[in-house]
C-alpha atoms as a PDB file:
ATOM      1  CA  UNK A   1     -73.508  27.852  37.785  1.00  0.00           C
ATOM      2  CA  UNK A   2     -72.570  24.757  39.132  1.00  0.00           C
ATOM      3  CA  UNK A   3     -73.288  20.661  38.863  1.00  0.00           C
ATOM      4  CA  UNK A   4     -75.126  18.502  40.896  1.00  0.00           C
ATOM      5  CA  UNK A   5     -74.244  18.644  44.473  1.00  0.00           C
ATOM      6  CA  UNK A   6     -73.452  21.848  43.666  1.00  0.00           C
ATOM      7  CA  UNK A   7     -69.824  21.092  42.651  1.00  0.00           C
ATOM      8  CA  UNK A   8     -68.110  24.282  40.297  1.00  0.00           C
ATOM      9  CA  UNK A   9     -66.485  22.281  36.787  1.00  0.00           C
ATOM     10  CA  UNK A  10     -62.556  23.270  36.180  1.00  0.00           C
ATOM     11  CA  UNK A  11     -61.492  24.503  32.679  1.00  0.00           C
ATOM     12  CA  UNK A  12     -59.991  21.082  32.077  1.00  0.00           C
ATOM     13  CA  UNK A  13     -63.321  19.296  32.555  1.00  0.00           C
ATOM     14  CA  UNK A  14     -65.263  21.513  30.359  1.00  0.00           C
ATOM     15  CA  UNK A  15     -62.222  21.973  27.406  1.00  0.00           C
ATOM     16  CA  UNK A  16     -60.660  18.925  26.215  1.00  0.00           C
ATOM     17  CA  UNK A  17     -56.870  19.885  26.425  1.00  0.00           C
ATOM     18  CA  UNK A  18     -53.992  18.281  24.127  1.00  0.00           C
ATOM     19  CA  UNK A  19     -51.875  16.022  26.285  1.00  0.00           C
ATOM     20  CA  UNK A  20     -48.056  16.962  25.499  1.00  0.00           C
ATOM     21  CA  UNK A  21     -45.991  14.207  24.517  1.00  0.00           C
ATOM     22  CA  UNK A  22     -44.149  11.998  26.566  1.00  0.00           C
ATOM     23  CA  UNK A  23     -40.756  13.088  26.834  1.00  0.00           C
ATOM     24  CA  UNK A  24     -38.103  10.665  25.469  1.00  0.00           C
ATOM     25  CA  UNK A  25     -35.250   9.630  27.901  1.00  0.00           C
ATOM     26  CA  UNK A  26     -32.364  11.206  25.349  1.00  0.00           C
ATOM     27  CA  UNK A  27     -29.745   8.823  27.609  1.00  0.00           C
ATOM     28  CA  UNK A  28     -31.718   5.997  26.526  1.00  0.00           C
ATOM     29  CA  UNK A  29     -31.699   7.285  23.026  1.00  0.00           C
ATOM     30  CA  UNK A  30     -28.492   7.564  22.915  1.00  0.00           C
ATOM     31  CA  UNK A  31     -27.568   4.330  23.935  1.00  0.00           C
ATOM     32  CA  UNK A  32     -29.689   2.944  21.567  1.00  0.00           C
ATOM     33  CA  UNK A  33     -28.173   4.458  18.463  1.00  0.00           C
ATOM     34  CA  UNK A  34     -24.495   3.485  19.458  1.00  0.00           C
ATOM     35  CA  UNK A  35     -25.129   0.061  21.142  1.00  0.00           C
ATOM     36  CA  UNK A  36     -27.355  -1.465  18.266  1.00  0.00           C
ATOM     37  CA  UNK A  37     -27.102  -2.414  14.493  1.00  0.00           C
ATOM     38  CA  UNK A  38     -29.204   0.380  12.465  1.00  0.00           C
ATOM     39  CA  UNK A  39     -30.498  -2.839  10.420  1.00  0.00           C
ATOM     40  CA  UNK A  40     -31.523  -5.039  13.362  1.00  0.00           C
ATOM     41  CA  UNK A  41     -32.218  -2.679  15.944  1.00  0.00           C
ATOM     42  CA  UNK A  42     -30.507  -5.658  18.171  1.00  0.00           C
ATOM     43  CA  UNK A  43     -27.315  -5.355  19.985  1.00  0.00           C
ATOM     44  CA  UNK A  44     -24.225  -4.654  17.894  1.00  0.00           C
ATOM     45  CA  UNK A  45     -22.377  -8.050  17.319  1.00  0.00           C
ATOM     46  CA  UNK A  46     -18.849  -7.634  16.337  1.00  0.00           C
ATOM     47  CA  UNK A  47     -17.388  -7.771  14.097  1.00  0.00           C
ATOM     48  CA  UNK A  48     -18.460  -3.821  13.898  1.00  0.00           C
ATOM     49  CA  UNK A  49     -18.458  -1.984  10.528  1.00  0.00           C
ATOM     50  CA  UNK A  50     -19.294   1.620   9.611  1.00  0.00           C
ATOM     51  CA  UNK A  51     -20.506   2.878   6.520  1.00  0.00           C
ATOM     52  CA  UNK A  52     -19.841   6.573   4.615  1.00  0.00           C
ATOM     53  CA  UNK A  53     -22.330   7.791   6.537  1.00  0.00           C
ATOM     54  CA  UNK A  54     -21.401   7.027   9.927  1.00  0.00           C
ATOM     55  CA  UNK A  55     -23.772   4.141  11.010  1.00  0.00           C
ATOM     56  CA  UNK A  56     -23.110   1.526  12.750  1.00  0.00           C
ATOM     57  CA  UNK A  57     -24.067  -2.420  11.761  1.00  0.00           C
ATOM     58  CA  UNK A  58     -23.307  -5.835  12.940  1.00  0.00           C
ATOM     59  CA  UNK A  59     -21.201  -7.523   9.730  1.00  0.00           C
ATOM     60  CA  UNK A  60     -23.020 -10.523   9.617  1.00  0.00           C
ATOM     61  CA  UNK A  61     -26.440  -9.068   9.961  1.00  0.00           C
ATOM     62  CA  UNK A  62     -25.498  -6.450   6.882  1.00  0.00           C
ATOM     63  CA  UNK A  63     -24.065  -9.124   4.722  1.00  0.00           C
ATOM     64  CA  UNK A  64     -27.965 -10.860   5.177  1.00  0.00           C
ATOM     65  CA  UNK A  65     -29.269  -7.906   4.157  1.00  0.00           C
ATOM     66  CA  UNK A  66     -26.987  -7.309   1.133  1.00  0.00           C
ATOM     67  CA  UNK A  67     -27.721 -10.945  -0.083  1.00  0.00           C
ATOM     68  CA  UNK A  68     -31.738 -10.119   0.286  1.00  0.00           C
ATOM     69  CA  UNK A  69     -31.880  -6.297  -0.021  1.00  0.00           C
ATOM     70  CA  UNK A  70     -35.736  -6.188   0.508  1.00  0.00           C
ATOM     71  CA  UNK A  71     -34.851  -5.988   4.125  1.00  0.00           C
ATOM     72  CA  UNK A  72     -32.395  -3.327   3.589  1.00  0.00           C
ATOM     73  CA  UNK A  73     -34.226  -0.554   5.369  1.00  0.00           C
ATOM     74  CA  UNK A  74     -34.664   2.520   2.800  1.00  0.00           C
ATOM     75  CA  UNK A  75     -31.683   4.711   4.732  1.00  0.00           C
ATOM     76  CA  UNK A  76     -28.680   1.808   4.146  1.00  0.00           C
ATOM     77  CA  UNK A  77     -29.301   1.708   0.269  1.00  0.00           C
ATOM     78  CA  UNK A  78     -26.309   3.679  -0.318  1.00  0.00           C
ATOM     79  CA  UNK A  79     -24.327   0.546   0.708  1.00  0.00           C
ATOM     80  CA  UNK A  80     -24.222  -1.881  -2.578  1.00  0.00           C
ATOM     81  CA  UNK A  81     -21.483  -4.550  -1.627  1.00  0.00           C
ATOM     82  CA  UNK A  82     -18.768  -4.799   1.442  1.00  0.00           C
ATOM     83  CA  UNK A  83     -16.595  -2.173  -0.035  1.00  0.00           C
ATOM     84  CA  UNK A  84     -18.989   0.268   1.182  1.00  0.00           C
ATOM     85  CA  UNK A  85     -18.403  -0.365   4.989  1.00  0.00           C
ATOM     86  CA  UNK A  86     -15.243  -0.380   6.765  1.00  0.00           C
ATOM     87  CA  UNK A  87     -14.232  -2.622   9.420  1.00  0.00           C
ATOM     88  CA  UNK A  88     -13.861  -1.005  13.064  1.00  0.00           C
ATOM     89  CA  UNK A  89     -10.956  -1.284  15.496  1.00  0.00           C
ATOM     90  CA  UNK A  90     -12.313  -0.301  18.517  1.00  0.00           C
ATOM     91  CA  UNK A  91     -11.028  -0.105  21.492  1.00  0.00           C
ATOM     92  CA  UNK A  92     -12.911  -2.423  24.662  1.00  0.00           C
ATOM     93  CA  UNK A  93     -13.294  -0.622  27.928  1.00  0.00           C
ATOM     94  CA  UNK A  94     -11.625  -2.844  30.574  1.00  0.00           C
ATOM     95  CA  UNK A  95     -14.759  -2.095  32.998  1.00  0.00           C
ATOM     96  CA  UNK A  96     -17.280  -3.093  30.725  1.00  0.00           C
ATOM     97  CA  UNK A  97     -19.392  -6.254  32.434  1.00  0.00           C
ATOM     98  CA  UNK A  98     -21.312  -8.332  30.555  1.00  0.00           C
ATOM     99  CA  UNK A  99     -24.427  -8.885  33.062  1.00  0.00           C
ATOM    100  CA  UNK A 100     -25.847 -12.607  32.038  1.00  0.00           C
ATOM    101  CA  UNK A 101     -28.842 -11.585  33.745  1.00  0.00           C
ATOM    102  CA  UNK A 102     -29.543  -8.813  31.523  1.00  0.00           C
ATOM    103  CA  UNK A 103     -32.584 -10.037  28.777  1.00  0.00           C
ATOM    104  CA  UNK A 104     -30.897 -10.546  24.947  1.00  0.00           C
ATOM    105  CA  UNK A 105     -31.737  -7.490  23.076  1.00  0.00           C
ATOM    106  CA  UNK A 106     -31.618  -4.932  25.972  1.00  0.00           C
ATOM    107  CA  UNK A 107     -29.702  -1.904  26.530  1.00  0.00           C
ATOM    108  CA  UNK A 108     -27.999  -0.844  29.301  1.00  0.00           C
ATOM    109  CA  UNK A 109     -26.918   2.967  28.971  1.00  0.00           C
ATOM    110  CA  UNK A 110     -24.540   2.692  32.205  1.00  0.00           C
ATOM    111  CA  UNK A 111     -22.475  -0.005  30.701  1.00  0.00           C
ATOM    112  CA  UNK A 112     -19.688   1.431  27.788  1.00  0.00           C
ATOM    113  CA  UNK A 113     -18.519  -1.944  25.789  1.00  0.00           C
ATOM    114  CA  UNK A 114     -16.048   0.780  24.028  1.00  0.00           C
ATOM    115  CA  UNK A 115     -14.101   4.129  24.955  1.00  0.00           C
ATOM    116  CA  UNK A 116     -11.944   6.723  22.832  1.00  0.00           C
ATOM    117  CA  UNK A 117      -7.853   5.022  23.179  1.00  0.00           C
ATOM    118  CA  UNK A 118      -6.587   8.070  23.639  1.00  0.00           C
ATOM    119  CA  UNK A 119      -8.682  10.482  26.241  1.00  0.00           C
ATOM    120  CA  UNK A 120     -10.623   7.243  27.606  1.00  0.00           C
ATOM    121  CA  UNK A 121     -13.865   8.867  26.699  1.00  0.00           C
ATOM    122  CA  UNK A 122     -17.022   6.805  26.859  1.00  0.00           C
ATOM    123  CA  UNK A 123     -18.356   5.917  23.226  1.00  0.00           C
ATOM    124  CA  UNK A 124     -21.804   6.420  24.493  1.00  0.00           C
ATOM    125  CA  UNK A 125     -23.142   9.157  22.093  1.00  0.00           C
ATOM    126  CA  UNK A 126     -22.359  11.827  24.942  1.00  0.00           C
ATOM    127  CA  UNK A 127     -18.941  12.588  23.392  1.00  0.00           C
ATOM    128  CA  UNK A 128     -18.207  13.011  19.233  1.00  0.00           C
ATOM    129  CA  UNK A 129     -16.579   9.972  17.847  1.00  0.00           C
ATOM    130  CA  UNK A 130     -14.809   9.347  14.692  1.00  0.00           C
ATOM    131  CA  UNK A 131     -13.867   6.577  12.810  1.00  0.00           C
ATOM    132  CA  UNK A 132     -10.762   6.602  10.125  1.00  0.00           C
ATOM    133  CA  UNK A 133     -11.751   4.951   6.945  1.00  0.00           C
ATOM    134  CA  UNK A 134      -8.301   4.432   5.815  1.00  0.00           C
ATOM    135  CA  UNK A 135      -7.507   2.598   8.608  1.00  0.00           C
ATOM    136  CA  UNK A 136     -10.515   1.880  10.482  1.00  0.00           C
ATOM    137  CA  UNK A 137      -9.439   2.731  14.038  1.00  0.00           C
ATOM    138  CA  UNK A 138     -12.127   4.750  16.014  1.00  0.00           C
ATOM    139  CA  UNK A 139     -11.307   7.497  18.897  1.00  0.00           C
ATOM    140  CA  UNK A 140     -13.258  10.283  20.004  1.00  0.00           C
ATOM    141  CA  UNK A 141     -13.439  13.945  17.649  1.00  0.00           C
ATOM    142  CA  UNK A 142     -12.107  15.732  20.697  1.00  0.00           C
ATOM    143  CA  UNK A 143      -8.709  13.217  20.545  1.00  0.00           C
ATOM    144  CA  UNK A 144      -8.619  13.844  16.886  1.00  0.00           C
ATOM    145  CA  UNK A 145      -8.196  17.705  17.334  1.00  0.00           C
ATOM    146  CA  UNK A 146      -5.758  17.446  20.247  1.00  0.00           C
ATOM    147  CA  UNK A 147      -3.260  15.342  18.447  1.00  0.00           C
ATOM    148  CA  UNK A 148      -3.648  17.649  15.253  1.00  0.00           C
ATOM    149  CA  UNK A 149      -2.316  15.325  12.962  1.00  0.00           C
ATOM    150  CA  UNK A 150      -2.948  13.535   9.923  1.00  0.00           C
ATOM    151  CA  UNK A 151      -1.030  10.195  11.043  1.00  0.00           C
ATOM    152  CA  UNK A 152      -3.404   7.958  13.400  1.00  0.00           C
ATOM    153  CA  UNK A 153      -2.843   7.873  16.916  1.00  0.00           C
ATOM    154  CA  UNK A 154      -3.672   4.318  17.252  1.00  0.00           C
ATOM    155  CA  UNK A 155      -2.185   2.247  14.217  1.00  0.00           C
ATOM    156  CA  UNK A 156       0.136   5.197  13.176  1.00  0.00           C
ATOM    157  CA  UNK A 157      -1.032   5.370   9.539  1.00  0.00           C
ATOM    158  CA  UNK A 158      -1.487   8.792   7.584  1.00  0.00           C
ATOM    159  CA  UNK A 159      -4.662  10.068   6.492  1.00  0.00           C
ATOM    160  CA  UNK A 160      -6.337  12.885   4.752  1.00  0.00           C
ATOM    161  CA  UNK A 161      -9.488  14.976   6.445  1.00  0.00           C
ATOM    162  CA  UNK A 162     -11.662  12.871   3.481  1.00  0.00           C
ATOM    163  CA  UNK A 163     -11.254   9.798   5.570  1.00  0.00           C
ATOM    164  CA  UNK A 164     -12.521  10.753   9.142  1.00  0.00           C
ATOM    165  CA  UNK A 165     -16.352   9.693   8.835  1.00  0.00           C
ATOM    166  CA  UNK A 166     -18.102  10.679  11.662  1.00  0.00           C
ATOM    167  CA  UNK A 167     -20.150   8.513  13.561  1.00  0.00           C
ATOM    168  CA  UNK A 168     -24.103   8.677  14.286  1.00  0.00           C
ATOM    169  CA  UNK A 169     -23.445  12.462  13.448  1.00  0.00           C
ATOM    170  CA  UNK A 170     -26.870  15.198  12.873  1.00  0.00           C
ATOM    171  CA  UNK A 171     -27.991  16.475   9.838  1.00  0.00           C
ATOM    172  CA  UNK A 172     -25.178  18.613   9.120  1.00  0.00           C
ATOM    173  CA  UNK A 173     -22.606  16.094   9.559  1.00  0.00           C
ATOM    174  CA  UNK A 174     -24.977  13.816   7.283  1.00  0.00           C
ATOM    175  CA  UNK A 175     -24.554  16.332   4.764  1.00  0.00           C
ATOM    176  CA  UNK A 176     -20.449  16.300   5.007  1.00  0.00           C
ATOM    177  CA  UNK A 177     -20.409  12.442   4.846  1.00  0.00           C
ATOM    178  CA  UNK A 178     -22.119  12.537   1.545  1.00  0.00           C
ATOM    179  CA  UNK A 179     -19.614  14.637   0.142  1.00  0.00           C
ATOM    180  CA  UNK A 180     -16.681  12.596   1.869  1.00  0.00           C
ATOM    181  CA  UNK A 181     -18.435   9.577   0.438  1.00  0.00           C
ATOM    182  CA  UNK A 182     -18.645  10.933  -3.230  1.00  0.00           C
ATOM    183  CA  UNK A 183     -15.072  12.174  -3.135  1.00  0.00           C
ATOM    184  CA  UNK A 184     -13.690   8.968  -1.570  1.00  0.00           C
ATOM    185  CA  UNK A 185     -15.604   6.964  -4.165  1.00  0.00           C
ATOM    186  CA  UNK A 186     -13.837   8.927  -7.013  1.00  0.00           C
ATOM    187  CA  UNK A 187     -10.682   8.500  -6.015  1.00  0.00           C
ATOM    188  CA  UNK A 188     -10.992   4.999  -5.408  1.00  0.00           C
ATOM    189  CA  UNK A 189     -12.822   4.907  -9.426  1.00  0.00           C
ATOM    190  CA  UNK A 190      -9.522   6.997 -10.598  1.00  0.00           C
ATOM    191  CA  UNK A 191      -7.356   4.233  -8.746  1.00  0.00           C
ATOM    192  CA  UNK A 192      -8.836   1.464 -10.337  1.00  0.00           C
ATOM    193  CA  UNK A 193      -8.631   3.093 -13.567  1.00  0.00           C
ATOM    194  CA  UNK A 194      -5.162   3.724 -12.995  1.00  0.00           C
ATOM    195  CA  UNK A 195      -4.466   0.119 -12.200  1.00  0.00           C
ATOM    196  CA  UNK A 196      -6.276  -0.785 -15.071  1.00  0.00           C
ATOM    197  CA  UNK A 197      -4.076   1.003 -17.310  1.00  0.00           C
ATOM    198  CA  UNK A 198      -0.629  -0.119 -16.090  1.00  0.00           C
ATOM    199  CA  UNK A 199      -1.821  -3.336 -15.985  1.00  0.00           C
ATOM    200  CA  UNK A 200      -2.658  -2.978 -19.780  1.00  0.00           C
ATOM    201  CA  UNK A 201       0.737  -1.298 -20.663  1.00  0.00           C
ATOM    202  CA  UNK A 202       2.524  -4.234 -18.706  1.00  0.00           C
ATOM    203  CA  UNK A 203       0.492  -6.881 -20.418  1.00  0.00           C
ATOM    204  CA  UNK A 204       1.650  -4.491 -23.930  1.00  0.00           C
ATOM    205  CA  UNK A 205       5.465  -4.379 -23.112  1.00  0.00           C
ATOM    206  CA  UNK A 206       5.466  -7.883 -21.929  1.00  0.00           C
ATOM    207  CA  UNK A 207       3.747  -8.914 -25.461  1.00  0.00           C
ATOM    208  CA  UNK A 208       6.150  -6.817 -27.181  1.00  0.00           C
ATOM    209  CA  UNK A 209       9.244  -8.537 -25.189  1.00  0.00           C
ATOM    210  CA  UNK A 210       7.931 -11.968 -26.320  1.00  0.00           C
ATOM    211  CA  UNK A 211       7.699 -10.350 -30.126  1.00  0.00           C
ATOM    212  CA  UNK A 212      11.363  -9.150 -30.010  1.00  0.00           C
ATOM    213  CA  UNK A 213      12.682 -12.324 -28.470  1.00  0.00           C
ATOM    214  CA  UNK A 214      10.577 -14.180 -30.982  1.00  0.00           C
ATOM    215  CA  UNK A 215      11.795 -12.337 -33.535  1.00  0.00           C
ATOM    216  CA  UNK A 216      15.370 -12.288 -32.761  1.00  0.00           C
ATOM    217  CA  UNK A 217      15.457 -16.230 -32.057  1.00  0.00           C
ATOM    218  CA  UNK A 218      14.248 -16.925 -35.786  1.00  0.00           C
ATOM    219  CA  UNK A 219      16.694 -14.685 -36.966  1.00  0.00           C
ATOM    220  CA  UNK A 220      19.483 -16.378 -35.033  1.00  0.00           C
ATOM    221  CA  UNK A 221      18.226 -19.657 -36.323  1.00  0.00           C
ATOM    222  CA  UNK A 222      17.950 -18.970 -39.821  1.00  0.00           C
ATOM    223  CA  UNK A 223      21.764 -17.635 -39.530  1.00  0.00           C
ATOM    224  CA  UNK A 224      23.065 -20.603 -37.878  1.00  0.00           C
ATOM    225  CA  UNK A 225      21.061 -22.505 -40.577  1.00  0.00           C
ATOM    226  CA  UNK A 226      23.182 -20.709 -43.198  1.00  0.00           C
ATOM    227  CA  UNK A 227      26.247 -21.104 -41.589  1.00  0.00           C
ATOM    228  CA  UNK A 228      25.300 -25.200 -41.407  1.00  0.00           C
ATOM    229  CA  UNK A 229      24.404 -25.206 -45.451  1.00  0.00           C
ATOM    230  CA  UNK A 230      27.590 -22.917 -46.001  1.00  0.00           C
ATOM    231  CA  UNK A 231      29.750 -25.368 -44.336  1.00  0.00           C
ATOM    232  CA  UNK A 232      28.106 -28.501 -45.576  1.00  0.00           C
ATOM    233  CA  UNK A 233      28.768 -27.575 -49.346  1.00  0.00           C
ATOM    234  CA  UNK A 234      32.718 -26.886 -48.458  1.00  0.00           C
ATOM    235  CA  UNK A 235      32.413 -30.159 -47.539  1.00  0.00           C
END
């Protein structure tokens, strides 16, 4: 049966079909995570830090947050104070361009501000990268399991597997930078304990140096005292 003018109706006239989502350009995505500050959303402005669990933030715009921390968005409130973030040393690709004519705020995926020092991989979110919290220096996961050491390529400082925080990593590698996080934070509690309690045992055997020298200057004084009176009533 048809319509007027004696047209037949499709399926998709008569059934209303649900329109698939647009798919996301994953390139663009990607340039997204690693180019811009997870607070912001704007370009990263250096200096760059990194927190336990591998995002990325512009300092300046993360110390404005910390100092008003109703704008701290609800996935950075593991970060309480600076000591939480670590300072990057990345390394700046030589081709990078910055175009002038590019609007403030946009991304281009084709330009790499930073690659990996060692393999001169792209840090574009196409390749692994990892950032040493000990030291701070960043190179790609794939340089990190090449050189198979614990001493860092780039500023030649040892490390232990706790330190390597992996950047803009999935859901699994969340999951492992929580745990690196809670052990790193322990040891740095057990240090400051530690500190805390030769500092005490100084400040203890300095007070007790001070109490012997105290002591032992009366006790000279009083003898040359009696050795004065002695000699006075020979006199």
């Amino acid at each position: 049966m048809g319509c007027d003018g004696g047209t037949i109706p499709r399926r998709d006239e008569l059934v209303k079909v649900k329109k698939k989502p647009e798919a996301k350009d994953k390139d663009a995505e990607l340039a997204f995570r690693w180019r811009c500050c997870t607070i912001t959303q704007e370009i990263l402005q250096e200096p760059i830090v990194v927190c336990h669990l591998g995002k990325l933030y512009s300092k300046m715009a993360l110390i404005e947050a910390l100092l008003d921390r109703n704008t701290l968005p609800d996935g950075c409130k593991h970060i309480k104070n600076l000591k939480d973030v670590k300072d990057l040393k990345l390394t700046k690709n030589p081709e990078f361009k910055i175009d002038e004519g590019k609007k403030e705020g946009s991304v281009d995926e084709r330009a790499v501000p930073y690659i990996c020092p060692v393999l001169g991989l792209e840090m574009n979110g196409k390749f692994r990268f990892v950032a040493v919290w000990s030291c701070g220096c960043v190179f790609s996961e794939r340089a990190l399991k090449e050189i198979g050491t614990n001493t860092c390529h780039k500023c030649t400082k040892p490390f232990e597997n706790n330190d390597i925080v992996l950047i803009n990593g999935n859901e699994e590698d969340l999951v492992l930078m929580q745990k690196r996080m809670e052990i790193r934070q322990q040891k740095n509690k057990k240090n400051k304990e530690k500190k805390i309690k030769v500092k005490t045992e100084s400040e203890e055997e300095t007070k007790a140096c001070e109490s012997i020298e105290l002591s032992t200057s009366k006790s000279l004084k009083r003898s040359i005292n009696g050795k004065i009176e002695e000699n006075a009533k020979k006199i």
